[in-house]
Protein backbone atom coordinates (compact mmCIF):
# COMPACT_ATOMS: atom_id res chain seq x y z
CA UNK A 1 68.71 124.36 100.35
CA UNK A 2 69.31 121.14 98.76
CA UNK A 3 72.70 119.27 97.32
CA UNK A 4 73.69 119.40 93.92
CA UNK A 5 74.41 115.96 92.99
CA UNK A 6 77.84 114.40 92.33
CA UNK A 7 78.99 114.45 89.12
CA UNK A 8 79.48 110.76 87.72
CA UNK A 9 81.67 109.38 85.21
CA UNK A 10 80.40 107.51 82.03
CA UNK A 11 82.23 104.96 80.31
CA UNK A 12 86.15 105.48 81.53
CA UNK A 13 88.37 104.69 79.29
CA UNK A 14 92.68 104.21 78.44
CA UNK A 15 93.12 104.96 74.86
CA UNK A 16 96.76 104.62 73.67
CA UNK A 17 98.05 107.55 76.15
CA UNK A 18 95.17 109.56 76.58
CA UNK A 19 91.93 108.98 79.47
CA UNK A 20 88.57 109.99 78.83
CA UNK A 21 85.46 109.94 80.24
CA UNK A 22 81.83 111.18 79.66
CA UNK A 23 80.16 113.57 82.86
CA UNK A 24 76.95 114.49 83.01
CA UNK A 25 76.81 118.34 83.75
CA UNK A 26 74.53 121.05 84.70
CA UNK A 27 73.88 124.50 83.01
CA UNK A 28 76.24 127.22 84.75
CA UNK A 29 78.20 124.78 86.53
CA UNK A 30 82.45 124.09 86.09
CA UNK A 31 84.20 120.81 85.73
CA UNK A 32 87.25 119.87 85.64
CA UNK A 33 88.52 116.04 85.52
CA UNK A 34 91.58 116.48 87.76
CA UNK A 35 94.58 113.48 88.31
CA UNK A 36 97.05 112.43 90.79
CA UNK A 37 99.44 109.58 90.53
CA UNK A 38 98.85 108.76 93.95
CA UNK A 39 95.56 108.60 96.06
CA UNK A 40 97.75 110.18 99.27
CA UNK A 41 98.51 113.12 97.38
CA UNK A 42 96.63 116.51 98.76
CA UNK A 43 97.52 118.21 95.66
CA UNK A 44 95.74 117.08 92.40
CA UNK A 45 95.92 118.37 88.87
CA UNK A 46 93.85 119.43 86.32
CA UNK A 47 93.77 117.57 83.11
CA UNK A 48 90.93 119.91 81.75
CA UNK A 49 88.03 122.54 82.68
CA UNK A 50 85.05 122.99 81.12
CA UNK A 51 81.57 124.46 81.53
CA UNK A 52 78.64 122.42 81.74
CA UNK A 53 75.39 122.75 79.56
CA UNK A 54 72.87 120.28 80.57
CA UNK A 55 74.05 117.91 78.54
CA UNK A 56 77.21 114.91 78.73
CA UNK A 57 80.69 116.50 78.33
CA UNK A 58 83.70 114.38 77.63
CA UNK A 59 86.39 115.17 80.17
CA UNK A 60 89.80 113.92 78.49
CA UNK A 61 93.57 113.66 79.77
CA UNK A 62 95.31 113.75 76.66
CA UNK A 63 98.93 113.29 78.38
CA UNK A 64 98.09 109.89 80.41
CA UNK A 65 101.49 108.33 80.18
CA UNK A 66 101.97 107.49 83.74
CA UNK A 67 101.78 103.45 84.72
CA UNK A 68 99.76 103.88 87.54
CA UNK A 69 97.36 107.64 87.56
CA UNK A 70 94.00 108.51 90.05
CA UNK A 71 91.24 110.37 88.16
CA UNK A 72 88.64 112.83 89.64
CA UNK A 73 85.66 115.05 88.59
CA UNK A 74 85.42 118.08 90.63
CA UNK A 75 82.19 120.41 90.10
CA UNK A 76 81.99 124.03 91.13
């Protein structure tokens, strides 16, 4: 059975207090873009969840007020 690839992230971006970034996603998959304010952390959070349809998705942390936060995109 093959791999499903790893999700990427398009164009990253700080705006004001809020982090975005585009994913490309696959029909009847789940992301979530998921943050931590340190890489050591085994715990992370989820910013937001959505379903994938094919197409790009913006993944957004609308509450990015920390100096220094970690951003990942997990896919189920």
């Amino acid at each position: 059975m093959g791999r499903l690839p790893v999700p990427l992230a398009w164009s990253p971006a700080v705006r004001t207090s809020r982090f975005d970034t585009l994913v490309q996603t696959l029909n009847r998959k789940h992301y979530a873009l998921e943050y931590s304010d340190t890489l050591a952390a085994t715990n992370w959070n989820s910013a937001t969840n959505t379903p994938g349809n094919g197409a790009l998705k913006l993944l957004a942390d609308p509450a990015a007020t920390a100096p220094q936060r970690f951003y990942r995109v997990r896919q189920w």
